[in-house]
C-alpha atoms as a PDB file:
ATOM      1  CA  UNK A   1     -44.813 -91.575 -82.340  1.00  0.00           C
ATOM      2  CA  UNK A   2     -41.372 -90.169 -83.554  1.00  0.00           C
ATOM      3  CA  UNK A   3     -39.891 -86.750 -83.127  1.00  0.00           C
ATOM      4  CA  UNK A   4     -40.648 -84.436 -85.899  1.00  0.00           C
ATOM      5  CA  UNK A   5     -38.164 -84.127 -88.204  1.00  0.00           C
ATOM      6  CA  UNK A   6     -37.726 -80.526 -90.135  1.00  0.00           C
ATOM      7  CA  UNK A   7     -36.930 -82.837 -93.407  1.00  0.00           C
ATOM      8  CA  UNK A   8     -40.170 -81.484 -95.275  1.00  0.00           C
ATOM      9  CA  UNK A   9     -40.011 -77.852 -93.924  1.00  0.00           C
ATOM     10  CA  UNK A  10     -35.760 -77.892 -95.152  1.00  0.00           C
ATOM     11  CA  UNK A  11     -36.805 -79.018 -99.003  1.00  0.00           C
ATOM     12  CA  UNK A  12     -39.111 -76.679 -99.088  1.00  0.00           C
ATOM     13  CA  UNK A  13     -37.373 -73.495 -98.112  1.00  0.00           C
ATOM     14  CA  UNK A  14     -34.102 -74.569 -99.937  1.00  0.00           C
ATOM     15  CA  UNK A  15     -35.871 -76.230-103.022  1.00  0.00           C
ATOM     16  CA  UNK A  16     -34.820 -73.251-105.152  1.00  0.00           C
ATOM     17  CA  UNK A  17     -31.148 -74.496-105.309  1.00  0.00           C
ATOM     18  CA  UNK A  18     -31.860 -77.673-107.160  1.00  0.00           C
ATOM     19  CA  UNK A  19     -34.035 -75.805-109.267  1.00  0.00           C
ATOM     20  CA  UNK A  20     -31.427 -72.860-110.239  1.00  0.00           C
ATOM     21  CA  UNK A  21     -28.714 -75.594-110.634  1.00  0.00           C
ATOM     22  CA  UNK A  22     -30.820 -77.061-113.036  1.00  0.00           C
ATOM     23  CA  UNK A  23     -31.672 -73.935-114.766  1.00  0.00           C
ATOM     24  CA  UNK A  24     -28.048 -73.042-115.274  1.00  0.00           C
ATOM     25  CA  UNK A  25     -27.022 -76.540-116.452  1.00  0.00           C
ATOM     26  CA  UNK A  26     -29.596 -76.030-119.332  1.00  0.00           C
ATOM     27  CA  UNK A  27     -28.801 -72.586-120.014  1.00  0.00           C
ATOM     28  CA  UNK A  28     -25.052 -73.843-120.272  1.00  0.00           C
ATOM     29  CA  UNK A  29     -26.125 -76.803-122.480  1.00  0.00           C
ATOM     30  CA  UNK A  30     -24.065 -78.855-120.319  1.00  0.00           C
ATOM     31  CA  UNK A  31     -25.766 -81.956-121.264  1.00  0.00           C
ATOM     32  CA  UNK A  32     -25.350 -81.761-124.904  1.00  0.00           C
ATOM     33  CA  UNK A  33     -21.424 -80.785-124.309  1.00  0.00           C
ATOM     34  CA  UNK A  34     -21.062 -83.819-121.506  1.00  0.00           C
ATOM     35  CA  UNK A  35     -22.180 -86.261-123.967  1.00  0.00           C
ATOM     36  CA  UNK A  36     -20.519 -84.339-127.281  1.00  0.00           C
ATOM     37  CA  UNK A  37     -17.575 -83.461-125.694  1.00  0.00           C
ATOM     38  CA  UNK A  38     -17.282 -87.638-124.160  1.00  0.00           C
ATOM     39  CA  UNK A  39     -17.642 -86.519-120.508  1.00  0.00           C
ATOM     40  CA  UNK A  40     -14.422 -85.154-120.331  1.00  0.00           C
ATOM     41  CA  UNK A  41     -14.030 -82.567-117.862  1.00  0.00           C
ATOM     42  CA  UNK A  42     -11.539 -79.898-119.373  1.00  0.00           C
ATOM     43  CA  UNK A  43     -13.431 -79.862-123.305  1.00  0.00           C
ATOM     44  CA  UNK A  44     -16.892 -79.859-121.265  1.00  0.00           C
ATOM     45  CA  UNK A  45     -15.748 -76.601-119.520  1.00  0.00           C
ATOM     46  CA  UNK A  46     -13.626 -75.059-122.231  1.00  0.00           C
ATOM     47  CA  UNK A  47     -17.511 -75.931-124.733  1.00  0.00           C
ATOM     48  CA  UNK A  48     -19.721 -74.427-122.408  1.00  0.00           C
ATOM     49  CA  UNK A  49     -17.350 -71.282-121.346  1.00  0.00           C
ATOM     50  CA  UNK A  50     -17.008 -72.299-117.661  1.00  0.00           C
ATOM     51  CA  UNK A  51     -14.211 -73.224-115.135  1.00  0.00           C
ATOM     52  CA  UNK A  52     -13.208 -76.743-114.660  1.00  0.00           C
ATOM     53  CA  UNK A  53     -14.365 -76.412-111.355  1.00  0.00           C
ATOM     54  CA  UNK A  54     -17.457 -74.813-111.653  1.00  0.00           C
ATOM     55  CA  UNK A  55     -18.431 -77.543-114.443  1.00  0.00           C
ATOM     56  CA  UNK A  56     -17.568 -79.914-111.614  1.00  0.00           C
ATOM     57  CA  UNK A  57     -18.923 -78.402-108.961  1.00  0.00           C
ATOM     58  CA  UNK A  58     -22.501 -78.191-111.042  1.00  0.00           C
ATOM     59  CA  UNK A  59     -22.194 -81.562-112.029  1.00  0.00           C
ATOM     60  CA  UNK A  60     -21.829 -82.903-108.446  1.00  0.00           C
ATOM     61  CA  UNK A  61     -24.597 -80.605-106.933  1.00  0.00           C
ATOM     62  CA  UNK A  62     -27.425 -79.477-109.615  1.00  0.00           C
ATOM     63  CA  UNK A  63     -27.223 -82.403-111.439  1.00  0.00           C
ATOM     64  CA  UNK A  64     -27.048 -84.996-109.201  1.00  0.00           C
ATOM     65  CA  UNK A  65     -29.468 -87.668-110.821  1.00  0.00           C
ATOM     66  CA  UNK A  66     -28.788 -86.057-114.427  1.00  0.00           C
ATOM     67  CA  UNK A  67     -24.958 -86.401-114.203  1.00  0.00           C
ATOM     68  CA  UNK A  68     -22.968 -89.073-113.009  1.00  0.00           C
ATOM     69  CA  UNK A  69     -19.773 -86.571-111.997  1.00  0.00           C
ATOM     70  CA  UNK A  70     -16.343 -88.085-111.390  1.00  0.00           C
ATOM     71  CA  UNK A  71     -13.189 -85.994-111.681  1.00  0.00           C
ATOM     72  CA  UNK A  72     -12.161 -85.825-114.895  1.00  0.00           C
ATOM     73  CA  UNK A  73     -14.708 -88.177-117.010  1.00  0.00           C
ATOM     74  CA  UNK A  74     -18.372 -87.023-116.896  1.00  0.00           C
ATOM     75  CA  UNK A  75     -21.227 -88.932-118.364  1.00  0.00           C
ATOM     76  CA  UNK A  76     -24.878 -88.045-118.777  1.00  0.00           C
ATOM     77  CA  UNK A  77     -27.493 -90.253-116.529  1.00  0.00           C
ATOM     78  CA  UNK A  78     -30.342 -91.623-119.513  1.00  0.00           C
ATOM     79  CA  UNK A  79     -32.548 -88.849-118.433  1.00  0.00           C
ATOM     80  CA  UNK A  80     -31.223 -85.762-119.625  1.00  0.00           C
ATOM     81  CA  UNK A  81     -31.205 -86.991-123.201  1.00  0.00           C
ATOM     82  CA  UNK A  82     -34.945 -87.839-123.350  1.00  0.00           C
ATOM     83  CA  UNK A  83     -35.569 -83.870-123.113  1.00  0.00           C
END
């Protein structure tokens, strides 16, 4: 038998991040302006009203599966734009 593992208990109690990353990524229409704006970084930010960094830092946490996040070039995963 193997040690229990506090895996299930952890996504449970902190499964309200993903979902209020993904909340503000919609309420910023950051996938519309990712694939208007051609994933890149300073246009995505200056379109939606946001910091560079806060863009990024969005794109690399909320939207990981939705956003394929890379410095300065963004794209959206297929997902996003099926919704």
């Amino acid at each position: 038998m193997s040690a229990p593992s506090p895996d299930l208990f952890l996504d449970a109690a902190l499964g309200y991040q993903k979902t209020a990353a993904i909340k503000a990524a919609i309420a910023l229409d950051l996938f519309t302006a990712i694939a208007q704006e051609g994933g890149v970084l300073d246009r995505v930010s200056a379109r939606v009203g946001a910091t560079s960094r806060g863009v990024r830092i969005l794109c690399d946490y909320r939207c990981t599966g939705f956003c394929k996040s890379m410095t300065v070039i963004m794209a959206s995963a297929p997902q996003p734009s099926c919704f």
